[in-house]
Protein backbone atom coordinates (compact mmCIF):
# COMPACT_ATOMS: atom_id res chain seq x y z
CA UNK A 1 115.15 29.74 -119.49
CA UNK A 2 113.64 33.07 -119.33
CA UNK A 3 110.26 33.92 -117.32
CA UNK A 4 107.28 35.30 -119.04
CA UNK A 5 107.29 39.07 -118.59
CA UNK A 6 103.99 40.73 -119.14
CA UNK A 7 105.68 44.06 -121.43
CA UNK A 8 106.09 43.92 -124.55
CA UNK A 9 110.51 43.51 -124.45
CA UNK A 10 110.33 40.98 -122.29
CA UNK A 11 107.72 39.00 -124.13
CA UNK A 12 110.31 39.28 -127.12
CA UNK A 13 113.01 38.78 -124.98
CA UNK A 14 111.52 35.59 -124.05
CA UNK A 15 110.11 34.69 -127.61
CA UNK A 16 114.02 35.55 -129.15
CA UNK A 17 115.52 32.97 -126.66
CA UNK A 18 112.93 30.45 -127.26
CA UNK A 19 113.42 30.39 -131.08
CA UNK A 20 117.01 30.63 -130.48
CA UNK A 21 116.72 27.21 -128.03
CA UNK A 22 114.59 25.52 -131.12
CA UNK A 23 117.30 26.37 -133.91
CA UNK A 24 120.07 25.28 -132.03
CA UNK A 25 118.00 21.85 -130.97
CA UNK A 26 116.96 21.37 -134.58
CA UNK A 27 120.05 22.36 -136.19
CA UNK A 28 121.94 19.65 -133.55
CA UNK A 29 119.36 17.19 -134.95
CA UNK A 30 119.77 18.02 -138.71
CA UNK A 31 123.93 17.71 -137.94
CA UNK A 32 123.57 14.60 -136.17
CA UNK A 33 121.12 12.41 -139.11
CA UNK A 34 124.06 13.74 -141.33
CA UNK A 35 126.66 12.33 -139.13
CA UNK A 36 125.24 9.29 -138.71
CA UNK A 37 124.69 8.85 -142.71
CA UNK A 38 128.29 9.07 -143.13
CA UNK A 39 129.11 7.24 -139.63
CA UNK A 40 130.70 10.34 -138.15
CA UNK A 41 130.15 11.36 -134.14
CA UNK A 42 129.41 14.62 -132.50
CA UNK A 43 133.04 15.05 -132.24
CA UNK A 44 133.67 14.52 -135.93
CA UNK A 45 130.73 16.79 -136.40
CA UNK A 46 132.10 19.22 -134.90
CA UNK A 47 135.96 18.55 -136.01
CA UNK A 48 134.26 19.27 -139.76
CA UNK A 49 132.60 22.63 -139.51
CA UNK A 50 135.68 23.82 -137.49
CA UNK A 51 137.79 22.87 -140.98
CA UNK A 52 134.88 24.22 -142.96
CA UNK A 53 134.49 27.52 -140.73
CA UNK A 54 138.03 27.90 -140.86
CA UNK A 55 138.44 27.87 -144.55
CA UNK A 56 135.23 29.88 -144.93
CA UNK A 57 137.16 32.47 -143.09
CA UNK A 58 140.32 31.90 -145.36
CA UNK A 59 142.11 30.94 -142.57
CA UNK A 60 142.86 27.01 -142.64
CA UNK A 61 143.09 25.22 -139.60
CA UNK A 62 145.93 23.86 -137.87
CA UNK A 63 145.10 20.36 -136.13
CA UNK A 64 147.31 22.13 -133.06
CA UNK A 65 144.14 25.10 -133.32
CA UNK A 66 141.90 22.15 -133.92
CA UNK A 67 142.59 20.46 -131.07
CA UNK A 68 142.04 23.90 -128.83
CA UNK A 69 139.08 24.61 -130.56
CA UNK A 70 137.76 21.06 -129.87
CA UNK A 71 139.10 20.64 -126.06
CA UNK A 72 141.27 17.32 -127.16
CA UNK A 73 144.56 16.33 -126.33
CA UNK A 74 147.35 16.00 -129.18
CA UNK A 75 146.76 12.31 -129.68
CA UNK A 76 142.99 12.48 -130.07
CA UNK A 77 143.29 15.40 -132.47
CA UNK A 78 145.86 13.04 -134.59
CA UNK A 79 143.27 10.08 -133.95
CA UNK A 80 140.57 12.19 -135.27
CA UNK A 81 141.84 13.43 -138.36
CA UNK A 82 143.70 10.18 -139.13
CA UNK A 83 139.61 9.15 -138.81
CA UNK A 84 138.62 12.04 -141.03
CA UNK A 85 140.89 11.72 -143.79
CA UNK A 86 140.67 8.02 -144.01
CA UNK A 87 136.87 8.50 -144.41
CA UNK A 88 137.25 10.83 -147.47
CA UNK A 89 136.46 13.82 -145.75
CA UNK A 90 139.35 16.22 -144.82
CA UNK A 91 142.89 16.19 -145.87
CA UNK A 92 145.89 17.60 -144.96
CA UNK A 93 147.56 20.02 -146.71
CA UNK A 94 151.48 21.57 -146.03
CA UNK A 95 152.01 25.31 -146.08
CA UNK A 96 153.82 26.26 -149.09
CA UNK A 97 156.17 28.48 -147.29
CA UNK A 98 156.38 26.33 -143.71
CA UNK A 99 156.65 22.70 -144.99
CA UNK A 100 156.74 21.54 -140.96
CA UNK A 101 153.14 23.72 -140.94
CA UNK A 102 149.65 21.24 -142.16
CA UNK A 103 146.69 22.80 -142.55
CA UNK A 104 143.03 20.94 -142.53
CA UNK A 105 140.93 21.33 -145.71
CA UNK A 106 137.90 19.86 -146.66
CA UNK A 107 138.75 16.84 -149.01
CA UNK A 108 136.70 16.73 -152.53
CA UNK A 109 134.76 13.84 -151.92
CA UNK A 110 133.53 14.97 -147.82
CA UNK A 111 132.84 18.59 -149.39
CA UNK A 112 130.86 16.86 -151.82
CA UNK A 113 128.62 14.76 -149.12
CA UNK A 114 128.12 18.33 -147.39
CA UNK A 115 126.86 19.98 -150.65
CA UNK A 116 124.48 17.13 -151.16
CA UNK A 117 123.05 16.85 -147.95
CA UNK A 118 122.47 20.60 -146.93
CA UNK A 119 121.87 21.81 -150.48
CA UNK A 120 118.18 21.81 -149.44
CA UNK A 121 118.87 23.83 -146.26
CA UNK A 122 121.02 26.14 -147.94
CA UNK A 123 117.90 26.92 -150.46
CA UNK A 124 115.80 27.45 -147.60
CA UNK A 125 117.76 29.38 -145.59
CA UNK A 126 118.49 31.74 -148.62
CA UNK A 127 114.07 32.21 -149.45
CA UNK A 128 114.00 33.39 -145.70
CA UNK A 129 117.12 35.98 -145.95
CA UNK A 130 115.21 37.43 -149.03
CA UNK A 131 112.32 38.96 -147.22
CA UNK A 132 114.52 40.74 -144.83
CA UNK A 133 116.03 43.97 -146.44
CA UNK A 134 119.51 44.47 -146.06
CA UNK A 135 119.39 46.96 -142.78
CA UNK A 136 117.41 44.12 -141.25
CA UNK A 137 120.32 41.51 -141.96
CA UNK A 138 122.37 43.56 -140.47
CA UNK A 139 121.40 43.83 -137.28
CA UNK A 140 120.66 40.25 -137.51
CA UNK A 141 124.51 39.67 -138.05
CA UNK A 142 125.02 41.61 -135.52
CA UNK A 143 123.01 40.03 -132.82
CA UNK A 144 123.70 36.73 -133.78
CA UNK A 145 127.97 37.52 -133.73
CA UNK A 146 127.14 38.94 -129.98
CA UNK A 147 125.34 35.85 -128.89
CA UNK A 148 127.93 33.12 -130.37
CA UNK A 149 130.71 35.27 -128.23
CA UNK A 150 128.26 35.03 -125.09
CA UNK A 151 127.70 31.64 -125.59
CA UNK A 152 131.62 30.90 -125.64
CA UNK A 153 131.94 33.39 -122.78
CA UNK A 154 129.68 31.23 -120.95
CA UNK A 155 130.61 27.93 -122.37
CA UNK A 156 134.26 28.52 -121.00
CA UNK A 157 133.34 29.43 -117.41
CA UNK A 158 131.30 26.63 -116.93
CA UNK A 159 134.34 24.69 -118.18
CA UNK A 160 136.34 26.72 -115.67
CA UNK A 161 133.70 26.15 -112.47
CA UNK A 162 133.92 22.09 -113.03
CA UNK A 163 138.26 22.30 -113.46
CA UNK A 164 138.50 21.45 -116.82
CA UNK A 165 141.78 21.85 -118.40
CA UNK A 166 141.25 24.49 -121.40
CA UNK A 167 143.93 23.12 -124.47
CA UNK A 168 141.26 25.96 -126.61
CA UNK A 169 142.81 28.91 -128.23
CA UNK A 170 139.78 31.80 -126.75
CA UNK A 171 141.13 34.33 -129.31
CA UNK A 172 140.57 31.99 -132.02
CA UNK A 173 137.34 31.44 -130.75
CA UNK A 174 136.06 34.91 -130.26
CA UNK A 175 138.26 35.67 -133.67
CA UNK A 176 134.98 33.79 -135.93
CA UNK A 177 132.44 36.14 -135.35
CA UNK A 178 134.30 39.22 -135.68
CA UNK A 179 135.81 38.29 -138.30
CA UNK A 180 132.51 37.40 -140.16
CA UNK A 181 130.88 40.83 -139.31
CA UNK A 182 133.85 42.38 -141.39
């Protein structure tokens, strides 16, 4: 994606994009043998870390925000979580104070299939935060927060240059990583 530049910034410039390329590629592969365990598809993949973001951020999902976040129509959303729930993994919940309102949550028995599965990633992932001290996270955060909103700035005008309809929320999108670097 990036040419080789012979000084030093640019050789890191090109090394950080690289690295960034193979996590995304490998984490897309770990996601998908975990899907197809559990006979989900990419778009049930990505239906479930939406609901699991979401409630990370203690903000459940709607499956109105669900389906903006996702790019589906209202009848795919409904045909995806009817999918979803029957399959044990998410389940709808009403709002206590808007009973019309129905929030996404992870169901006990899907949250339980995600535990097992990326338990082992989870372990790993926390041995190589340890060596970095916590300045160094920081600007980790930091850099990675700025590159998921460029990659959903640039996600959305490519949508835009080939006419796609956008049913997304953007402020709900750009919303995640600001709210995680809080």
């Amino acid at each position: 994606m990036y040419r080789r530049r012979d000084d030093r910034r640019g050789q890191m410039i090109g090394d950080i994009t690289n690295d960034l390329r193979r996590y995304s590629v490998d984490a897309q592969q770990v996601g998908h043998a975990f899907a197809g365990m559990h006979g989900l598809n990419a778009t049930d993949l990505q239906a479930l870390f939406a609901v699991m973001d979401a409630e990370l951020l203690g903000d459940p999902i709607t499956p109105g925000r669900l389906g903006e976040r996702l790019d589906l129509s209202s009848g795919s959303v409904t045909a995806l979580i009817d999918r979803l729930e029957r399959a044990g993994h998410i389940r709808r919940d009403r709002d206590t104070v808007d009973r019309r309102k129905v929030f996404l949550r992870y169901a006990d028995q899907g949250a339980a299939l995600a535990r097992s599965f990326f338990a082992p990633l989870g372990r790993r992932t926390d041995e190589v935060m340890a060596r970095f001290s916590d300045g160094e996270l920081e600007v980790v955060h930091r850099f990675m927060a700025e590159m998921v909103v460029s990659m959903r700035e640039h996600r959305d005008a490519v949508r835009a240059a080939r006419g796609e309809p956008s049913r997304r929320a953007a402020a709900s999108d750009l919303a995640a990583p600001e709210r995680a670097a809080e």
